[in-house]
N, C-alpha and C. Protein backbone atom coordinates (compact mmCIF):
# COMPACT_ATOMS: atom_id res chain seq x y z
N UNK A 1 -48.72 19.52 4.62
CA UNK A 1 -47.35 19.95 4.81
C UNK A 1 -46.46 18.72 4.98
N UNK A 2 -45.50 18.66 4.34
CA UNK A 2 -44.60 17.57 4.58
C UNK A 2 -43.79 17.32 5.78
N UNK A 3 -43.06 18.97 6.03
CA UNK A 3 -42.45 18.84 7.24
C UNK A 3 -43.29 19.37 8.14
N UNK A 4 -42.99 19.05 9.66
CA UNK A 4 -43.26 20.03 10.67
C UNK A 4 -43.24 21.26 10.79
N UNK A 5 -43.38 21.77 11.66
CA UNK A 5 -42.73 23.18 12.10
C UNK A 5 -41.37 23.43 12.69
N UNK A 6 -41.08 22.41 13.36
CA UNK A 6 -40.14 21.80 14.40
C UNK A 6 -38.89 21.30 13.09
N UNK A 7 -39.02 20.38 12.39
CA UNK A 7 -38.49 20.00 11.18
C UNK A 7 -37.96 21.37 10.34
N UNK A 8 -38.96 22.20 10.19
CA UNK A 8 -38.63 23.12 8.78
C UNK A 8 -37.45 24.15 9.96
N UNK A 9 -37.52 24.33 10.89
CA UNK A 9 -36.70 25.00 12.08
C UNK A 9 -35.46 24.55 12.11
N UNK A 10 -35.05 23.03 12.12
CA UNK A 10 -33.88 22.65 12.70
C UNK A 10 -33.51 22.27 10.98
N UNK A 11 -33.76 22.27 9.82
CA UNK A 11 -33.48 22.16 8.26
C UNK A 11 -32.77 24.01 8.46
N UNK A 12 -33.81 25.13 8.76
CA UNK A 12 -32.99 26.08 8.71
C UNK A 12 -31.64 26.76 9.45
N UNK A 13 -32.01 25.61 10.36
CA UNK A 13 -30.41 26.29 11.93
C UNK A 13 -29.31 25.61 11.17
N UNK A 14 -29.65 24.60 10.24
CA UNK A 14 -28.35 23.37 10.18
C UNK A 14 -28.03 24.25 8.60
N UNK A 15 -29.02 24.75 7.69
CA UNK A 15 -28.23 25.06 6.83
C UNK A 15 -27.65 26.76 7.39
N UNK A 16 -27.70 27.70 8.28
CA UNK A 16 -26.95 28.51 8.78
C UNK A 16 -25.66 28.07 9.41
N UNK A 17 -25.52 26.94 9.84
CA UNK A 17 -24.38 26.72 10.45
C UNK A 17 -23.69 26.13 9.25
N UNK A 18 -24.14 25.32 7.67
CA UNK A 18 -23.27 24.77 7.01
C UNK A 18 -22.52 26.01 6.38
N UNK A 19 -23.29 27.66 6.18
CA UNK A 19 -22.79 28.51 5.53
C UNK A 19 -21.83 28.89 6.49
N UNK A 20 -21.94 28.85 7.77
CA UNK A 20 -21.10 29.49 8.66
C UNK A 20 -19.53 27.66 8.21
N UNK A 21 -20.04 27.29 8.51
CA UNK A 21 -18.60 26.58 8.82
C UNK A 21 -17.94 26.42 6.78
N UNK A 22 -19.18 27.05 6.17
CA UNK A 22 -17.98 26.96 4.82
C UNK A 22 -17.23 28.12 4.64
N UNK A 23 -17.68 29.35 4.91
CA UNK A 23 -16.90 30.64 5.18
C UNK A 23 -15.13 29.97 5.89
N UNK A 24 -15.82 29.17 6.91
CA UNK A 24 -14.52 28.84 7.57
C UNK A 24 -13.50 28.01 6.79
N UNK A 25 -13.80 27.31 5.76
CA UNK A 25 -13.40 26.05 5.23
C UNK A 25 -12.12 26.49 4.09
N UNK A 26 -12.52 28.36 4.23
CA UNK A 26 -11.72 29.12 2.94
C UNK A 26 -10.47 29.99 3.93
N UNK A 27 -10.57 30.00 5.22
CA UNK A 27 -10.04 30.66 5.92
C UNK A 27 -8.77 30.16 5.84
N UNK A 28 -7.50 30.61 5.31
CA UNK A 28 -5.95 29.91 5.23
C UNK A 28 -5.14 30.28 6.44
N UNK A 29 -5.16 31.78 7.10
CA UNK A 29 -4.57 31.88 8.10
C UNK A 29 -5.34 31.81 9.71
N UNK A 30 -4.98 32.04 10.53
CA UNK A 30 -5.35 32.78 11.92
C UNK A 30 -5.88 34.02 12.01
N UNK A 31 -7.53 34.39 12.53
CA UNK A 31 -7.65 35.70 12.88
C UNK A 31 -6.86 36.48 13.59
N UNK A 32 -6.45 37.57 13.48
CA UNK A 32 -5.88 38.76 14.28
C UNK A 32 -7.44 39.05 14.83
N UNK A 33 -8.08 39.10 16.38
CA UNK A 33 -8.85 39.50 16.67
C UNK A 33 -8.57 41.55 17.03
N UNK A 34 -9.69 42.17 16.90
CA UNK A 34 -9.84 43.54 16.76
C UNK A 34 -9.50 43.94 18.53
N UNK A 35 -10.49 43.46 19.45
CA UNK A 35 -10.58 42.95 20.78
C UNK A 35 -9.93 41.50 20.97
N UNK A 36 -9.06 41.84 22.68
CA UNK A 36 -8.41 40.90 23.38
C UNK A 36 -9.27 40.16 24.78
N UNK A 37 -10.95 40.32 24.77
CA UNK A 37 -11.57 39.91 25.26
C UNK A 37 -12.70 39.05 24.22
N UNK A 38 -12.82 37.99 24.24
CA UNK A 38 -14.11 37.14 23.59
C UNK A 38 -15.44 37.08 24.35
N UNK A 39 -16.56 36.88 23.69
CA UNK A 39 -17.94 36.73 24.39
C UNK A 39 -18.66 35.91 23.31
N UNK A 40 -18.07 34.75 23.91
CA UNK A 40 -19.00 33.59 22.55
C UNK A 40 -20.31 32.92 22.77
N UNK A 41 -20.66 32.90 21.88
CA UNK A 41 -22.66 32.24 22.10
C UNK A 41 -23.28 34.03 21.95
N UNK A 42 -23.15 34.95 21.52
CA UNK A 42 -23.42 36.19 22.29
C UNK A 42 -24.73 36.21 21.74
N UNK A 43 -25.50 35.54 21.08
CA UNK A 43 -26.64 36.31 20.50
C UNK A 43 -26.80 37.17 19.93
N UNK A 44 -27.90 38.20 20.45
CA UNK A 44 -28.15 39.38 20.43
C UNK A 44 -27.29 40.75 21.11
N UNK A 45 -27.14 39.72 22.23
CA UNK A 45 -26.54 40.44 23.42
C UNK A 45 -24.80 41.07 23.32
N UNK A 46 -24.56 42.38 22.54
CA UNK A 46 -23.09 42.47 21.94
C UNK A 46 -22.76 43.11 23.22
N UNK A 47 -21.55 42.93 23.84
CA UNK A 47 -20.55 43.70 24.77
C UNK A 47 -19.94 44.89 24.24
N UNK A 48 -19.96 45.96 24.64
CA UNK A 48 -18.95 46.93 23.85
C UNK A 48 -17.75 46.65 24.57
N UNK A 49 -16.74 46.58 23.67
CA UNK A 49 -15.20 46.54 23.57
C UNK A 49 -15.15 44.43 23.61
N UNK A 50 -15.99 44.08 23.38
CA UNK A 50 -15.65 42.66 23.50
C UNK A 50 -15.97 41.82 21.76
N UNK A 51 -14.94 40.94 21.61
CA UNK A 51 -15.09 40.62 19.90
C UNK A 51 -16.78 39.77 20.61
N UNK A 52 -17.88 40.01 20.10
CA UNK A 52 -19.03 39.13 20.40
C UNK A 52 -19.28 38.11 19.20
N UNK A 53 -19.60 37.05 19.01
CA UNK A 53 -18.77 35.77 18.59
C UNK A 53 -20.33 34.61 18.20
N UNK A 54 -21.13 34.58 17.49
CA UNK A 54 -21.63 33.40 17.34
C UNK A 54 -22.25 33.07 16.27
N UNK A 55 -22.91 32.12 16.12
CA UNK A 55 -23.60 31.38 14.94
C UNK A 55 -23.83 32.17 13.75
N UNK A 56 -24.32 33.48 14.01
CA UNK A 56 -24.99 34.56 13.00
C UNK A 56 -25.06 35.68 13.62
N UNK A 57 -25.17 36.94 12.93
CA UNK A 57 -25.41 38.05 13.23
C UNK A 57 -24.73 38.66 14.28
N UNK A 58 -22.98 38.40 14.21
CA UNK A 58 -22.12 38.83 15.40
C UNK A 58 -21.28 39.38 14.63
N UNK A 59 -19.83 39.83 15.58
CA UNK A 59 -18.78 40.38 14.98
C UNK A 59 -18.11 39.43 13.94
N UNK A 60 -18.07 38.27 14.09
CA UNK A 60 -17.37 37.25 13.66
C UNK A 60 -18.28 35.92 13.52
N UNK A 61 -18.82 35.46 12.55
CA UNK A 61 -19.99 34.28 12.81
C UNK A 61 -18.94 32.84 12.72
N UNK A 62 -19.09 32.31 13.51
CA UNK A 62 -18.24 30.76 14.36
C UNK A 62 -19.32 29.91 14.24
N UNK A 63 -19.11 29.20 14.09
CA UNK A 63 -20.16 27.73 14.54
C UNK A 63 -19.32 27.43 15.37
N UNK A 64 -19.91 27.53 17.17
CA UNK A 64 -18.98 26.64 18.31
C UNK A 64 -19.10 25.44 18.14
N UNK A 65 -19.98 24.47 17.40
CA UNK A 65 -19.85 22.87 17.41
C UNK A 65 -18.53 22.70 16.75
N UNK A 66 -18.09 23.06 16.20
CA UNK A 66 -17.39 22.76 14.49
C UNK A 66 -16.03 22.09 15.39
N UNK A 67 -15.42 22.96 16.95
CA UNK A 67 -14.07 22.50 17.24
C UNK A 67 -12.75 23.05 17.65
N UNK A 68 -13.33 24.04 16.50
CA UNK A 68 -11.64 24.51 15.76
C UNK A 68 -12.54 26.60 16.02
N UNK A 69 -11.10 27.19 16.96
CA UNK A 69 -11.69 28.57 16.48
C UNK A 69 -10.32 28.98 15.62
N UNK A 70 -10.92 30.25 14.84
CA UNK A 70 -10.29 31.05 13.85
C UNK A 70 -9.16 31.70 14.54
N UNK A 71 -8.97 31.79 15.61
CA UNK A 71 -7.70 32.91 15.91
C UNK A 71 -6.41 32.12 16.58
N UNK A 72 -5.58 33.29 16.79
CA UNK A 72 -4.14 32.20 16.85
C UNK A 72 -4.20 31.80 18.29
N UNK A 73 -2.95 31.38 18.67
CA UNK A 73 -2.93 31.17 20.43
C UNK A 73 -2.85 32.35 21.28
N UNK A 74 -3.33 32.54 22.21
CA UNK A 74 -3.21 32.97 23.09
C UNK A 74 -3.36 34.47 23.16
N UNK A 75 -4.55 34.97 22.13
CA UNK A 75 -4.77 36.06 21.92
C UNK A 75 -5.59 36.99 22.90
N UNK A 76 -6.87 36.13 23.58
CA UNK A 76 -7.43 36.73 24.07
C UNK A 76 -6.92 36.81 25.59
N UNK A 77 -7.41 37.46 26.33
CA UNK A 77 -7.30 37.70 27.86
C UNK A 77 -8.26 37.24 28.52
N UNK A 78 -9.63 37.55 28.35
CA UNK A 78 -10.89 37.06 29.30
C UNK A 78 -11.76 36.76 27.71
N UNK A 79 -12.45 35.56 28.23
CA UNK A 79 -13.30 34.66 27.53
C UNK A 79 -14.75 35.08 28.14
N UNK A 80 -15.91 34.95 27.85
CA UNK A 80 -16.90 35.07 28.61
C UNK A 80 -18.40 33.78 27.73
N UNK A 81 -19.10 33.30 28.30
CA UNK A 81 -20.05 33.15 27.69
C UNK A 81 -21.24 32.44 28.84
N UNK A 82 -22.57 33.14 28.30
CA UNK A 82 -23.52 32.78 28.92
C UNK A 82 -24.83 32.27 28.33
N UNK A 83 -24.98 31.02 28.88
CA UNK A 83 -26.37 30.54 28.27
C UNK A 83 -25.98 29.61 26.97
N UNK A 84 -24.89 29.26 26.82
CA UNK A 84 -24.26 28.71 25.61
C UNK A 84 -24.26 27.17 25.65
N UNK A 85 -23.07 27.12 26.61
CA UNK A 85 -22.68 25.51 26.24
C UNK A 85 -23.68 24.17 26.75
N UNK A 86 -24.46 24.86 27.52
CA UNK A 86 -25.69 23.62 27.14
C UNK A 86 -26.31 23.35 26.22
N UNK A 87 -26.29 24.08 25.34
CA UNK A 87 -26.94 23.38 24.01
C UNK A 87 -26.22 22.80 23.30
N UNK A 88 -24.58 22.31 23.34
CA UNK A 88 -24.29 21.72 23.06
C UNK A 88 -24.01 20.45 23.33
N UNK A 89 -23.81 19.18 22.63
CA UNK A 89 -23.18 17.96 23.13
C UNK A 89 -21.87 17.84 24.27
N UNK A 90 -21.61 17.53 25.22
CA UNK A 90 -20.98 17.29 25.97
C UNK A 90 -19.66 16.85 25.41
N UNK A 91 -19.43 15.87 24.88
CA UNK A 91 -18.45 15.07 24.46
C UNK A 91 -17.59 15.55 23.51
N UNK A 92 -18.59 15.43 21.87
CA UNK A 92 -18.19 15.77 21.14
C UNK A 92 -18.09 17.33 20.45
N UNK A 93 -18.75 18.50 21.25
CA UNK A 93 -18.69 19.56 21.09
C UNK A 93 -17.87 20.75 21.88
N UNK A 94 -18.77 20.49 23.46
CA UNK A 94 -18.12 21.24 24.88
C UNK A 94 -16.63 20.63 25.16
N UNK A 95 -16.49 19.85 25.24
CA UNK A 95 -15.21 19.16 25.23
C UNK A 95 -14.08 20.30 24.19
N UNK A 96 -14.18 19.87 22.70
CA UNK A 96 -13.13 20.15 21.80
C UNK A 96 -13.86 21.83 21.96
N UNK A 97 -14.68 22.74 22.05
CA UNK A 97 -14.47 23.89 22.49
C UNK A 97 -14.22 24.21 23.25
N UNK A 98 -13.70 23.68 24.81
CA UNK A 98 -13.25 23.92 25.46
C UNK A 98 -11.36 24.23 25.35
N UNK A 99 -10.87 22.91 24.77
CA UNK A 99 -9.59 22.66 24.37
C UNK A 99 -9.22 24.31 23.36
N UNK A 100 -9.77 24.64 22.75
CA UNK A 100 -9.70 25.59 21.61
C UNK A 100 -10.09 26.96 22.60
N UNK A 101 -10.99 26.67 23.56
CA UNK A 101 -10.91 28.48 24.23
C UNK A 101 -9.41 28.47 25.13
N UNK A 102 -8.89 27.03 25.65
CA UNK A 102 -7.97 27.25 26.30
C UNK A 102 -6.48 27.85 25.30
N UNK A 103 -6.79 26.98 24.48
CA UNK A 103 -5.69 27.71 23.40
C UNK A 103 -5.43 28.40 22.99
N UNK A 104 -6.65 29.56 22.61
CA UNK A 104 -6.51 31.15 22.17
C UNK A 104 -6.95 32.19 23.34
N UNK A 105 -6.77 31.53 24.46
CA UNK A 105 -6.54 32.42 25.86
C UNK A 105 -5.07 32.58 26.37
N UNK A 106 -4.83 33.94 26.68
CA UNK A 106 -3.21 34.05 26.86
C UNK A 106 -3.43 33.13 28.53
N UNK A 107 -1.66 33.07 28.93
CA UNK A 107 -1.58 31.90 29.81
C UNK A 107 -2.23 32.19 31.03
N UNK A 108 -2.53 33.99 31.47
CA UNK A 108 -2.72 34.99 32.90
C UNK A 108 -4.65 34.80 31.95
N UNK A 109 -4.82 34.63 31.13
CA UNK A 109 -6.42 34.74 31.02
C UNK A 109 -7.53 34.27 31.85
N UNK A 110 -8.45 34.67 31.77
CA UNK A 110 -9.71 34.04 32.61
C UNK A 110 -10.88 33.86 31.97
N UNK A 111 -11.52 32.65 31.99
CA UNK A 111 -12.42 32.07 31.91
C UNK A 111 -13.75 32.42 32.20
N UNK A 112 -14.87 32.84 31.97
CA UNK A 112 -16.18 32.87 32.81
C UNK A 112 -17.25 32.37 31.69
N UNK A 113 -18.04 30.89 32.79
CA UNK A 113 -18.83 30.46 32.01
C UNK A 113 -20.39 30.85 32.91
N UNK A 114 -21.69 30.74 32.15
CA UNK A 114 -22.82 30.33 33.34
C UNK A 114 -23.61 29.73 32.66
N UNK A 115 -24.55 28.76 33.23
CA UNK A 115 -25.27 28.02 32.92
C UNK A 115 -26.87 27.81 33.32
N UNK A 116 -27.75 27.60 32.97
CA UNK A 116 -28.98 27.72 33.77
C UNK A 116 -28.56 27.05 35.05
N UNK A 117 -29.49 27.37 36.35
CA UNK A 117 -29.64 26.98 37.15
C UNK A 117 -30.79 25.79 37.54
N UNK A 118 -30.30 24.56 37.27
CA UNK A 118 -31.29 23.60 36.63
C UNK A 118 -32.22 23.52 38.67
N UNK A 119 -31.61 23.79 39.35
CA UNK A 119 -32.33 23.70 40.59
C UNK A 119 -33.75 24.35 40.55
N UNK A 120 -33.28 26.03 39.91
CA UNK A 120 -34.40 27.00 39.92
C UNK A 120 -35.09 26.72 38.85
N UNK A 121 -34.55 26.36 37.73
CA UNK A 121 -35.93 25.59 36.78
C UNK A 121 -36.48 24.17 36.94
N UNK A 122 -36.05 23.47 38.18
CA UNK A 122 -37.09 22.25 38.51
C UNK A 122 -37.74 23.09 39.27
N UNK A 123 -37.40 23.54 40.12
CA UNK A 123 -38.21 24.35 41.02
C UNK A 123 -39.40 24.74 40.11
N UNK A 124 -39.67 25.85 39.50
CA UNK A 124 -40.43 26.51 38.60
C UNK A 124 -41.45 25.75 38.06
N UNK A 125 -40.73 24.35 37.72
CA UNK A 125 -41.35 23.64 37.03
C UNK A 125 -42.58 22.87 38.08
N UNK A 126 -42.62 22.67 39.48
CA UNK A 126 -42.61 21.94 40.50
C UNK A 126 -44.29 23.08 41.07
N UNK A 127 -43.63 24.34 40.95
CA UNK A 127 -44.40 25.14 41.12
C UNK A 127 -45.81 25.38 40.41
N UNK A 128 -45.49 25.25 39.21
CA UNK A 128 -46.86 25.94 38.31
C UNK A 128 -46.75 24.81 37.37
N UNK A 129 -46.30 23.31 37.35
CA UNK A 129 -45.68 22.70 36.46
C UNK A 129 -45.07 22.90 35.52
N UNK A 130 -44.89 23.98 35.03
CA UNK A 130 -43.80 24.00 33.79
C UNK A 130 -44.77 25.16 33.21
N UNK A 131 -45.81 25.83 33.50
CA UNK A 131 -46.28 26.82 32.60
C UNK A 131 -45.51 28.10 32.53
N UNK A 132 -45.00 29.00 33.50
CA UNK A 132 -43.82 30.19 33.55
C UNK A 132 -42.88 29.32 31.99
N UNK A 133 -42.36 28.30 32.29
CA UNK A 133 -41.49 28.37 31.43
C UNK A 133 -41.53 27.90 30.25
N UNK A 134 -42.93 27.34 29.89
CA UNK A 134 -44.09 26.95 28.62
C UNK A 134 -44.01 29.00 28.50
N UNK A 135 -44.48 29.58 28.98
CA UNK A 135 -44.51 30.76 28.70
C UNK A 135 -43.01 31.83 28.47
N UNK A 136 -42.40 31.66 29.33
CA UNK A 136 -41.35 32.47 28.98
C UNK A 136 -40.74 31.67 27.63
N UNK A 137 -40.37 30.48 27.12
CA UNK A 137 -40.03 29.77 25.83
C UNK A 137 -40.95 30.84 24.52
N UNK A 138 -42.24 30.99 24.98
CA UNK A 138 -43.13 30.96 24.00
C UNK A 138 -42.89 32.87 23.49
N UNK A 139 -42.31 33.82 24.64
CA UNK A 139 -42.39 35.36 24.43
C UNK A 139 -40.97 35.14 23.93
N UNK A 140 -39.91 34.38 24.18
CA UNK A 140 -38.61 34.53 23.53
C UNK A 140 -38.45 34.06 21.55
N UNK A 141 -39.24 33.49 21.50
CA UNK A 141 -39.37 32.43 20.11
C UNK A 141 -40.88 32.52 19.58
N UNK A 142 -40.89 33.55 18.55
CA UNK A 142 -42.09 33.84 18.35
C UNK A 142 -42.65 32.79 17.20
N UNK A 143 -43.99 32.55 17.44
CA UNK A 143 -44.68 31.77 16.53
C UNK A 143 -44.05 30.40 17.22
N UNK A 144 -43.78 29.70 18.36
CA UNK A 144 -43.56 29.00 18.92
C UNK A 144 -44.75 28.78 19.82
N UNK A 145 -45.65 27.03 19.61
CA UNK A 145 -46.31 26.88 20.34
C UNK A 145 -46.03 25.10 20.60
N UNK A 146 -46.50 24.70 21.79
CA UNK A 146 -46.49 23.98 22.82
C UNK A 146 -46.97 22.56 21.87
């Protein structure tokens, strides 16, 4: 095999995100969102009554690295996202998506972010060394091994 497993994985995330950000590249105006609440990063996990917002397989597929979101200013009311912005770069990603959720949040909007709790996963880790979460990685991401 030429590539990895690990390799042939991150060749397929990067060409989903190049289709996602060329969709965007044709986009001339501002979305009118359907919902005045966002839930970005959403996964699997859709909110009813909330536009749910990410990479693939959502209401609206975004690449959050890219910067720039599709809708005008100050459309939404409450923002939500969980489990998201750590996987991104700090600087050059969380940063300029941050600037862009503040912009298409009306001025009375609210914010809600969460993040792992890196305390309770050293902990975990401290505990059983890292197997719970060698295991929970491995039931979320199938055909994923160590």
């Amino acid at each position: 095999m030429v590539f990895s497993q690990r390799t042939l994985a991150m060749l397929k995330y990067d060409l989903v995100r190049f289709r996602t950000r060329m969709k965007a590249c044709f986009r001339r105006r501002p979305i009118q969102p359907v919902f005045r609440r966002l839930h970005f990063g959403c996964g699997p996990n859709h909110i009813e009554g909330w536009l749910n917002v990410d990479l693939t397989k959502s209401d609206h597929d975004v690449d959050l690295s890219l910067g720039r979101l599709p809708w005008a200013d100050g459309v939404f009311d409450a923002v939500l996202s969980e489990h998201t912005i750590e996987h991104l770069d700090l600087t050059a990603e969380v940063i300029p998506l941050l600037r862009e959720v503040r912009r298409v949040t009306s001025a009375s909007g609210e914010l809600w972010l969460s993040c792992p709790d890196m305390e309770k996963v050293c902990g975990a880790y401290f505990e059983d060394r890292g197997r719970k979460l060698v295991m929970g990685r491995a039931e979320r991401i199938p055909g994923w091994t160590l």
